[in-house]
C-alpha atoms as a PDB file:
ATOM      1  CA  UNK A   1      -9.526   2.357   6.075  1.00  0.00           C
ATOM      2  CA  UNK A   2     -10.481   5.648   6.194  1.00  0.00           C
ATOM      3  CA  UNK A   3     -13.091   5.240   9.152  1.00  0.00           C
ATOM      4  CA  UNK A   4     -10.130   4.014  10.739  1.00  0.00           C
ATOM      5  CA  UNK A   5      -8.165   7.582  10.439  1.00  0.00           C
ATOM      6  CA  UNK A   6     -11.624   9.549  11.245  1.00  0.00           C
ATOM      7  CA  UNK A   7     -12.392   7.200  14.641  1.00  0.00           C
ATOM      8  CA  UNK A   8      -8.849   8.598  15.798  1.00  0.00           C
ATOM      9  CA  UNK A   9      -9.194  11.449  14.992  1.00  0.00           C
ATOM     10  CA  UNK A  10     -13.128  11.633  16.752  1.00  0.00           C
ATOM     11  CA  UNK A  11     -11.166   9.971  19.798  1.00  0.00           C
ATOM     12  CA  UNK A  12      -9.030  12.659  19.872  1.00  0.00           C
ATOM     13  CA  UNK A  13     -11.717  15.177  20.316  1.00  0.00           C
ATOM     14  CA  UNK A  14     -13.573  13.003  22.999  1.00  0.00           C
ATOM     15  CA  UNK A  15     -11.003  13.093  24.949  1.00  0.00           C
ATOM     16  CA  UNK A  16     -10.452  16.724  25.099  1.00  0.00           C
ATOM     17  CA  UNK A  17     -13.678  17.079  25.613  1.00  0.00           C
ATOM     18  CA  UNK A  18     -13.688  14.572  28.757  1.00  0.00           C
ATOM     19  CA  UNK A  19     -10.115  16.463  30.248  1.00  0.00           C
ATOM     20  CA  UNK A  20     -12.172  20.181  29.481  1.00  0.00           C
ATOM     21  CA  UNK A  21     -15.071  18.849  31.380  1.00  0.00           C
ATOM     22  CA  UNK A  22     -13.405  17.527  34.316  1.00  0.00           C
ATOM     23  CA  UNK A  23     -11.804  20.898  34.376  1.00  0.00           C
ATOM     24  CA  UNK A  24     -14.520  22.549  34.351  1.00  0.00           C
ATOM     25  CA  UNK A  25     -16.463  20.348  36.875  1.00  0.00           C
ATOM     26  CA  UNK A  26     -13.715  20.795  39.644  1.00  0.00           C
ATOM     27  CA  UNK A  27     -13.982  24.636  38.828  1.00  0.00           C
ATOM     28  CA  UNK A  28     -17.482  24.610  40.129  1.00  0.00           C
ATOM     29  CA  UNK A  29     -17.570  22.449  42.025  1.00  0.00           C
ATOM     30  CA  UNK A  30     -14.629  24.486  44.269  1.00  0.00           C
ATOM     31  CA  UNK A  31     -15.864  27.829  43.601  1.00  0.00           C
ATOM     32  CA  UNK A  32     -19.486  26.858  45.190  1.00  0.00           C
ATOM     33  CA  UNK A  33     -17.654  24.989  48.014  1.00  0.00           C
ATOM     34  CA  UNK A  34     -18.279  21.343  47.753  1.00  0.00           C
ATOM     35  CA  UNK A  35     -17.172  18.421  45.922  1.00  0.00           C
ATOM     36  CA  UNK A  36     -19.091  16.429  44.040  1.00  0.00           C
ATOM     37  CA  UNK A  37     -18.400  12.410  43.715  1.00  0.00           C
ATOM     38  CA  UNK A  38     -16.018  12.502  41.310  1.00  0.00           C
ATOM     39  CA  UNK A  39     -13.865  15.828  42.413  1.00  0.00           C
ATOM     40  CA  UNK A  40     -14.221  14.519  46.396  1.00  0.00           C
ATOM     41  CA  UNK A  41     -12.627  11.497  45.508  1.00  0.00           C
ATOM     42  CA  UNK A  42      -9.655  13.544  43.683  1.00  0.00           C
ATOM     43  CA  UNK A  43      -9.349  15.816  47.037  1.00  0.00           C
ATOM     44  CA  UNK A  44      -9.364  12.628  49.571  1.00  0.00           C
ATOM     45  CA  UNK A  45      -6.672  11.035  47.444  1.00  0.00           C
ATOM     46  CA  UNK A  46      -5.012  14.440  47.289  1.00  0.00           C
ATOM     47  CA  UNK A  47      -5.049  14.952  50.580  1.00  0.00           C
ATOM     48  CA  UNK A  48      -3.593  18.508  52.462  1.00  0.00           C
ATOM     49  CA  UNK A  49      -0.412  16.616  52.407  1.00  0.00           C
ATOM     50  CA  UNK A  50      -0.350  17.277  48.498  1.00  0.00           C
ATOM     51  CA  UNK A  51      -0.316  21.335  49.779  1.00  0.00           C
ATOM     52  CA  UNK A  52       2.730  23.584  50.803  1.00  0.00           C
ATOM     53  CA  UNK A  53       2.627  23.738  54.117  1.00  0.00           C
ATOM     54  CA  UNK A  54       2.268  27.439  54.274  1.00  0.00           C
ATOM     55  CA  UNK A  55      -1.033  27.054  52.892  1.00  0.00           C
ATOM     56  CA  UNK A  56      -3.092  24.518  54.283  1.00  0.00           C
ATOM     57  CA  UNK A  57      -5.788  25.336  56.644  1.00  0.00           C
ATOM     58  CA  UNK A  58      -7.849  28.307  55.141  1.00  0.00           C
ATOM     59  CA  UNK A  59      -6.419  28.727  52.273  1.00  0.00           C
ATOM     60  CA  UNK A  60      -6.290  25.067  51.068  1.00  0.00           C
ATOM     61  CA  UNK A  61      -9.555  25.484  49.408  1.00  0.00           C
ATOM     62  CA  UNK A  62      -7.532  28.055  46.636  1.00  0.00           C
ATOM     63  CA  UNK A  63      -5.183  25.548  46.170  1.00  0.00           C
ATOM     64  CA  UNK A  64      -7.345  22.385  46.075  1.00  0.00           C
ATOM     65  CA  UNK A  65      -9.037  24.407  43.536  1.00  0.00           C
ATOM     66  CA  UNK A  66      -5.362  24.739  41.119  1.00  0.00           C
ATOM     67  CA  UNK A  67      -4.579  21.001  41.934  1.00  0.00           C
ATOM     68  CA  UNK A  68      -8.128  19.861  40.571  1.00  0.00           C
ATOM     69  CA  UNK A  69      -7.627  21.815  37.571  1.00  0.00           C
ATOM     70  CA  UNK A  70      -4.514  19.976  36.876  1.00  0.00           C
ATOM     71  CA  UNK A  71      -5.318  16.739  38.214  1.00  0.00           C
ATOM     72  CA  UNK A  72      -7.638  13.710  37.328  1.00  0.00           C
ATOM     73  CA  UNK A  73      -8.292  10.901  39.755  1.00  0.00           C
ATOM     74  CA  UNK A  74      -5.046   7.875  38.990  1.00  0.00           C
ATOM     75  CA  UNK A  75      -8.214   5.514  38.795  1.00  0.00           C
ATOM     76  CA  UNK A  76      -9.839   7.857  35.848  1.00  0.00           C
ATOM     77  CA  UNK A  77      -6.405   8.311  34.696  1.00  0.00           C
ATOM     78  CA  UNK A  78      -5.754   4.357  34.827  1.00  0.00           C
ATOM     79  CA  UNK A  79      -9.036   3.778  33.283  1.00  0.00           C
ATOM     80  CA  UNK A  80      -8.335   6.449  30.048  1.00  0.00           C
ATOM     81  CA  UNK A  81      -5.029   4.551  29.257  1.00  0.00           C
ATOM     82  CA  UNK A  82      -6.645   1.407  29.097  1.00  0.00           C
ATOM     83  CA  UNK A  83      -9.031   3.084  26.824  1.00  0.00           C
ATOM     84  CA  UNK A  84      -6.793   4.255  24.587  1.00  0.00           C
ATOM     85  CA  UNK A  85      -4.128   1.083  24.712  1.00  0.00           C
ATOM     86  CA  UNK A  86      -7.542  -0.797  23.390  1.00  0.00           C
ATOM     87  CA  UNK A  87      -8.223   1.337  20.574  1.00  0.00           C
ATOM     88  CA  UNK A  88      -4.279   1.290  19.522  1.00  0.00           C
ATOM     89  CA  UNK A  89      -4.257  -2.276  19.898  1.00  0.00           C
ATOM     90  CA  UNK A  90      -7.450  -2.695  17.408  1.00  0.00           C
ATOM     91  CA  UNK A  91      -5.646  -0.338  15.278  1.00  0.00           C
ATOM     92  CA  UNK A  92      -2.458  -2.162  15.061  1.00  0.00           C
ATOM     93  CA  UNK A  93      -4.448  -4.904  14.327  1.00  0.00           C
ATOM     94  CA  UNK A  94      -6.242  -3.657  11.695  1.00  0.00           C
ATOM     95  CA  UNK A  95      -2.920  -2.185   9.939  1.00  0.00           C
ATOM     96  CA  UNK A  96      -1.154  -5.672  10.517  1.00  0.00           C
ATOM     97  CA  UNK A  97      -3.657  -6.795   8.473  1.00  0.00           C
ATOM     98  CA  UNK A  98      -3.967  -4.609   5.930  1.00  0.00           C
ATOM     99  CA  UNK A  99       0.024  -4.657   5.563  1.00  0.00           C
ATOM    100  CA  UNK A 100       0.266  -8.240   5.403  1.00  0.00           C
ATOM    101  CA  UNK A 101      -2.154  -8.402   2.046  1.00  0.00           C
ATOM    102  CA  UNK A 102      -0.307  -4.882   0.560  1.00  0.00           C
ATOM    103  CA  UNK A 103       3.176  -6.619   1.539  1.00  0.00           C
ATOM    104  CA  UNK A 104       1.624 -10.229  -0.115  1.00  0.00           C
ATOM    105  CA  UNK A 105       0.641  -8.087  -3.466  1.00  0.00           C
ATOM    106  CA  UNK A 106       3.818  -5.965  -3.905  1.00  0.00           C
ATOM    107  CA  UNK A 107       6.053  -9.038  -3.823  1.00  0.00           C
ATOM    108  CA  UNK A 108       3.917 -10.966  -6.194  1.00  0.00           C
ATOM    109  CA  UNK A 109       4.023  -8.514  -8.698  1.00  0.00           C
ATOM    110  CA  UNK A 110       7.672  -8.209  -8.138  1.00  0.00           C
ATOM    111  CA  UNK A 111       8.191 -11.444  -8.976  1.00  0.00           C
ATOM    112  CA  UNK A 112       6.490 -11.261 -11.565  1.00  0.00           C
ATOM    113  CA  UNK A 113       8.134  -8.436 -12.968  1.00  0.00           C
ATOM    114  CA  UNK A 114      11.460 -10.749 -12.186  1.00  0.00           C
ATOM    115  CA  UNK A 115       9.987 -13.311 -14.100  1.00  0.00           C
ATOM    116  CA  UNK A 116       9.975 -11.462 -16.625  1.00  0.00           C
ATOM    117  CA  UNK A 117      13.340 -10.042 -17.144  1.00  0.00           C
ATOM    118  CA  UNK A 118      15.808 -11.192 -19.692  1.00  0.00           C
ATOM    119  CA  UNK A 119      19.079 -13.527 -18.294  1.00  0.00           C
ATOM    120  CA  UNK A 120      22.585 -14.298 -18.731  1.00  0.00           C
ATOM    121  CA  UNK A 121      23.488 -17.552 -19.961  1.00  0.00           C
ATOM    122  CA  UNK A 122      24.000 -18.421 -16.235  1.00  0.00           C
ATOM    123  CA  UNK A 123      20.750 -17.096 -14.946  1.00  0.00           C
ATOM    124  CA  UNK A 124      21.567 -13.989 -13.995  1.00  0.00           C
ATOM    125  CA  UNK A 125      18.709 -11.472 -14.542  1.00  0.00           C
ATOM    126  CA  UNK A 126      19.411  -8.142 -16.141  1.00  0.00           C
ATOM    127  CA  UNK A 127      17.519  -4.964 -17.433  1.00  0.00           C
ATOM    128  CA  UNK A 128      18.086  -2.047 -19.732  1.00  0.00           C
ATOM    129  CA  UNK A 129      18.319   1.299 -17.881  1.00  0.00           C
ATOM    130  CA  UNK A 130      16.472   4.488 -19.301  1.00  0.00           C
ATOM    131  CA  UNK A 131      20.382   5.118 -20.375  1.00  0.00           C
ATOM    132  CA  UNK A 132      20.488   2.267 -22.471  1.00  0.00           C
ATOM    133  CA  UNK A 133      23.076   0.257 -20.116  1.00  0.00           C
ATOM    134  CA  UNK A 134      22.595  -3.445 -18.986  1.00  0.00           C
ATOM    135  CA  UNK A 135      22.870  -4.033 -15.432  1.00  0.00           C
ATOM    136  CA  UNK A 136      22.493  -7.272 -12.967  1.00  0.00           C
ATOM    137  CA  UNK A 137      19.641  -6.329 -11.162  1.00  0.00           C
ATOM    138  CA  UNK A 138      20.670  -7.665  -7.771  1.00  0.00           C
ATOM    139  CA  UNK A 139      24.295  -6.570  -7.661  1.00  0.00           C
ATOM    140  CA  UNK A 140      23.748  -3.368 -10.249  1.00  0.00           C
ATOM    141  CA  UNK A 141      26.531  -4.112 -11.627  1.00  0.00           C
ATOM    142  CA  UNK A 142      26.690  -2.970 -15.322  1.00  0.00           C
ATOM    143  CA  UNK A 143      27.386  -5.690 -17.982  1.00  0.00           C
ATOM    144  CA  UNK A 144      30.600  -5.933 -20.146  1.00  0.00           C
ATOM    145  CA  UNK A 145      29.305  -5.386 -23.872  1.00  0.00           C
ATOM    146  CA  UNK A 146      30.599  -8.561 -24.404  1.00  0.00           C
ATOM    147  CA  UNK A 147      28.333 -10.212 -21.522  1.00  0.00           C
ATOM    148  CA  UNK A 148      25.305  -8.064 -23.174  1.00  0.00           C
ATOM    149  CA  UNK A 149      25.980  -9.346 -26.518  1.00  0.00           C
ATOM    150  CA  UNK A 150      24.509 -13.001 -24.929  1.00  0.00           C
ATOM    151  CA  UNK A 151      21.180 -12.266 -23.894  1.00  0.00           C
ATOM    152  CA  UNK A 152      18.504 -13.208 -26.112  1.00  0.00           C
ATOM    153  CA  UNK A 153      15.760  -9.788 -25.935  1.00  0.00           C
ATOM    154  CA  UNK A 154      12.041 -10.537 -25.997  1.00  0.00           C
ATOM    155  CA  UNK A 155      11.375  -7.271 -26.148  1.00  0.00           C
ATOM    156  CA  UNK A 156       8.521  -7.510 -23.563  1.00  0.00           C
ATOM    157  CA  UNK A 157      11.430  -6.861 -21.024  1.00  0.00           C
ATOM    158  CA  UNK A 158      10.467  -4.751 -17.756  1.00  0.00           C
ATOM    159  CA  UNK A 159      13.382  -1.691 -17.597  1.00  0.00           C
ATOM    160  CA  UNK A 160      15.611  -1.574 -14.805  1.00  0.00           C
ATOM    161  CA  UNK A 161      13.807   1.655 -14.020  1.00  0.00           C
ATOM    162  CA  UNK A 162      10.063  -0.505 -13.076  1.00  0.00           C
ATOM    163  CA  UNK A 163      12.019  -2.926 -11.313  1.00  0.00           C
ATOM    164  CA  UNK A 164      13.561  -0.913  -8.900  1.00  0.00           C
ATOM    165  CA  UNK A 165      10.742   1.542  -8.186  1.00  0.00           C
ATOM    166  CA  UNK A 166       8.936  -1.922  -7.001  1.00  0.00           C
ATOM    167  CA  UNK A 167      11.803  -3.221  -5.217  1.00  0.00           C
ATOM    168  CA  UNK A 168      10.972   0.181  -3.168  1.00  0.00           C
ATOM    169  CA  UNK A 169       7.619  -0.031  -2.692  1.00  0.00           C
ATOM    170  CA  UNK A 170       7.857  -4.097  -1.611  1.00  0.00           C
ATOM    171  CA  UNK A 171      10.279  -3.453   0.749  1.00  0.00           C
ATOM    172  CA  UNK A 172       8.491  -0.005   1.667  1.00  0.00           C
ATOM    173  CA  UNK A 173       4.879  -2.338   2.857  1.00  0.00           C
ATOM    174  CA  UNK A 174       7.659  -4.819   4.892  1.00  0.00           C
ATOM    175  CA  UNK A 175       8.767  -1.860   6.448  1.00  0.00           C
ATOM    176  CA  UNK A 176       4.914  -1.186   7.691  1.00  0.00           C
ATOM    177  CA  UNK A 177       4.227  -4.427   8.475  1.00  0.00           C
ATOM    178  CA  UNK A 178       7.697  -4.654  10.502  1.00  0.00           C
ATOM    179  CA  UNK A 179       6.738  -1.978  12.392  1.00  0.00           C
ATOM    180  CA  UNK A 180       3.542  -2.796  12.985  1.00  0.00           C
ATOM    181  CA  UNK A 181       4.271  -5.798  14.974  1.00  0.00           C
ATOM    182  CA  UNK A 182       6.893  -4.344  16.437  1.00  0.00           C
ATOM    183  CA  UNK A 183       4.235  -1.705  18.028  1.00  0.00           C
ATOM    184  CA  UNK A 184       1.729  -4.827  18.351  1.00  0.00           C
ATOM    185  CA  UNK A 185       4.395  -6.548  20.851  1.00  0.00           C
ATOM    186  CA  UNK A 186       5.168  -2.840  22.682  1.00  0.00           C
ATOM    187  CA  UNK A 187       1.105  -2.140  22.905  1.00  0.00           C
ATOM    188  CA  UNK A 188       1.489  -6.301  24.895  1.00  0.00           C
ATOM    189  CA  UNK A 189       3.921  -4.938  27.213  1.00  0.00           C
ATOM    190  CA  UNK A 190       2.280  -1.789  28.254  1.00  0.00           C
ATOM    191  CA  UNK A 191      -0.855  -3.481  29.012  1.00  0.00           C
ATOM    192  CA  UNK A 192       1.163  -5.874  31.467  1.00  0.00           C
ATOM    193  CA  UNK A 193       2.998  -2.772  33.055  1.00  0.00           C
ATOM    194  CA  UNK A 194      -0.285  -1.293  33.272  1.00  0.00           C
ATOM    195  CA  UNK A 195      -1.594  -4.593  35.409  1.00  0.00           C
ATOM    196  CA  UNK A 196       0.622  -4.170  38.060  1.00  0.00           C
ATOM    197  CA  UNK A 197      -0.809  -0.199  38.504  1.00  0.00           C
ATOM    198  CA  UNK A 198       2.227   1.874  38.014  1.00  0.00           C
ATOM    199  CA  UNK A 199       2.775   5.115  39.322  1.00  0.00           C
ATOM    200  CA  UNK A 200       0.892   8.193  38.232  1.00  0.00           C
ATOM    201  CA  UNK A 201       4.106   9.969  36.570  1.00  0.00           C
ATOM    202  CA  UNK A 202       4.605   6.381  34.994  1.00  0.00           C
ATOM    203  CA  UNK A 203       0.840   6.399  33.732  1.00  0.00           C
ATOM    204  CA  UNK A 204       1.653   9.650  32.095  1.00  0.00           C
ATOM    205  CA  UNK A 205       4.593   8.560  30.027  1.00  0.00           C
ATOM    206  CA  UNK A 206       2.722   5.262  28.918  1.00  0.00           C
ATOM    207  CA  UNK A 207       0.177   7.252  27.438  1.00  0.00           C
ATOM    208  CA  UNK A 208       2.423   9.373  26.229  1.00  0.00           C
ATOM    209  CA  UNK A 209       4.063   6.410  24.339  1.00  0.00           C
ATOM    210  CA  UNK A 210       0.744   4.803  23.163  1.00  0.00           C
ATOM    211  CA  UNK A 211      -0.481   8.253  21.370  1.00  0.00           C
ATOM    212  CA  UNK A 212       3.057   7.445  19.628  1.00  0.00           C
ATOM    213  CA  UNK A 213       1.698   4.162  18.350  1.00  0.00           C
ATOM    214  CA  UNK A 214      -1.138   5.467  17.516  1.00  0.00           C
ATOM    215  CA  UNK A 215       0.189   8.491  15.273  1.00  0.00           C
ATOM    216  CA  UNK A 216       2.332   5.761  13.898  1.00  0.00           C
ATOM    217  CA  UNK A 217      -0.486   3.642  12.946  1.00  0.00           C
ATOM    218  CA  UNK A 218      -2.140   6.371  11.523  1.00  0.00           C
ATOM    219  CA  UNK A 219       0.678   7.021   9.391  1.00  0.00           C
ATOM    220  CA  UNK A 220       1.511   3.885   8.035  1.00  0.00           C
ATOM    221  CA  UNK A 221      -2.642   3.331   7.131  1.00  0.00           C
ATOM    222  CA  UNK A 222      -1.952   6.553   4.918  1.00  0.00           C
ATOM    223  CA  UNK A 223       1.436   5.061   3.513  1.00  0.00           C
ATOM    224  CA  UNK A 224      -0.390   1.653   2.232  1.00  0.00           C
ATOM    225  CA  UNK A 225      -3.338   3.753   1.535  1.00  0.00           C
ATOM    226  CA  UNK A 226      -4.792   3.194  -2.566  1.00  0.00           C
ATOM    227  CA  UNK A 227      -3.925   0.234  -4.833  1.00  0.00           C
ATOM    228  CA  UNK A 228      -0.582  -1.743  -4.479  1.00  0.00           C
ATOM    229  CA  UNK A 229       0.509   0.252  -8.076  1.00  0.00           C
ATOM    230  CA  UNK A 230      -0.352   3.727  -6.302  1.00  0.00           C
ATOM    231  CA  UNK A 231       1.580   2.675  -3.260  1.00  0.00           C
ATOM    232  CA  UNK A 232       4.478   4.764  -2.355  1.00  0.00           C
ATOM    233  CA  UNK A 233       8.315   3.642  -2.393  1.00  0.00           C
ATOM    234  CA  UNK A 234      10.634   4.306   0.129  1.00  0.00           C
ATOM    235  CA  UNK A 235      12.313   7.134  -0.570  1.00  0.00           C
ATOM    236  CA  UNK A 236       8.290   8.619  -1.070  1.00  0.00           C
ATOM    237  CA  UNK A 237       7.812   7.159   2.696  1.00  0.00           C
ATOM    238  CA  UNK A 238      11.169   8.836   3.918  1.00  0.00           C
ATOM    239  CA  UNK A 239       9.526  12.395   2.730  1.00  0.00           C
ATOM    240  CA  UNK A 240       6.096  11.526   4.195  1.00  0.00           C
ATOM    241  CA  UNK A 241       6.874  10.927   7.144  1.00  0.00           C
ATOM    242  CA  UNK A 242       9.418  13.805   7.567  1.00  0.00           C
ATOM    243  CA  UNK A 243       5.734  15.957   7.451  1.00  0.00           C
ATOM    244  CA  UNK A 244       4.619  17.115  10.758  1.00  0.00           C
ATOM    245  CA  UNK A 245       1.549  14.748  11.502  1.00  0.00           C
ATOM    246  CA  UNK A 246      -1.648  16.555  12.198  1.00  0.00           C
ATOM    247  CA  UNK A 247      -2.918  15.763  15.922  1.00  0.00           C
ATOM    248  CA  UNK A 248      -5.078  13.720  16.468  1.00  0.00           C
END
């Protein structure tokens, strides 16, 4: 899991690295008055029309020069998305994965910790609180002394305290896996939109949304990181993911 986490994050740097260099390559390639392949092909599809009026002609070059350092190709820029749609969807994958087996453990051990709690005559389960009180563990509701004084005590008895804090963390790993495949069917939609070659601004805001995912997967791999017993509850996974993520 966590070559998962350091793959993003080395994907991350990779493509900084490729945006610096084409940067970089335009810059030269202006200031020594030529294009090369890649920077010609950004110019042609540029075209003087993509200038102020005012300054085409002789001073086009100066501003060819700002729009290729602000400007990749839509094909390069067509092909990165792709790129990085792939690597979310393998992600997601992984994490749907992963969730499905945490989800899988925490509500076996919940029921087992159900199993194990006393009853009311009529099947309801109960538990003792750290406070001493009985309550119904699926309404809360505390018991009448009178409805306590019928329950025969083990005394092996899981507290109302343990049963709760897994109730958290069981619906905590659905939560993950919900969202998950919720991301898994998005990531399916964006690759259609991207079939049909939508605009450049439109490019921009998919990728925008997939680095989303993708810091969302990241997330959630932390959250369901550790054994099932380590994992954290919901209210933990409320204050996680209140922290500001690092970028990746």
């Amino acid at each position: 899991m966590r070559s998962y986490l350091a793959d993003f994050n080395d994907r991350s740097r990779d493509l900084s690295g490729e945006r610096q260099a084409i940067e970089l390559d335009g810059l030269n390639a202006a200031r020594s008055g030529f294009d090369n392949g890649r920077n010609a092909s950004q110019l042609a599809a540029l075209g003087s029309d993509a200038l102020p009026i005012n300054k085409r002609g002789k001073d086009a070059g100066s501003d060819a020069l700002d729009i290729i350092l602000t400007t990749i190709s839509y094909d390069e820029l067509l092909s990165r998305t792709y790129g990085r749609l792939g690597e979310a969807e393998t992600a997601v994958d992984v994490l749907i994965t992963l969730a499905t087996e945490r989800f899988e453990a925490e509500q076996a051990r919940l029921d087992d910790l159900e199993a194990q709690a006393a009853q009311l005559p009529d099947g309801t389960l109960v538990a003792r609180s750290e406070e001493g009180h009985i309550v119904a563990i699926e309404s809360g509701r505390r018991l009448t002394d009178e409805e306590a004084a019928t329950i025969i005590w083990r005394g092996d008895e899981p507290d109302l305290e343990t049963i709760r804090a897994q109730q958290e963390r069981t619906v905590a790993a659905r939560d993950v896996l919900d969202r998950a495949r919720s991301n898994e069917i998005r990531l399916g939609d964006i690759r259609e939109e991207l079939s049909e070659q939508p605009s450049r601004e439109r490019l921009h805001e998919l990728e925008d949304e997939i680095e989303g995912i993708v810091q969302d997967t990241r997330s959630d791999l932390q959250l369901i990181s550790g054994p099932p017993s380590a994992a954290p509850t919901v209210s933990d996974q409320r204050d996680l993911s209140s922290q500001a993520m690092p970028e990746m």
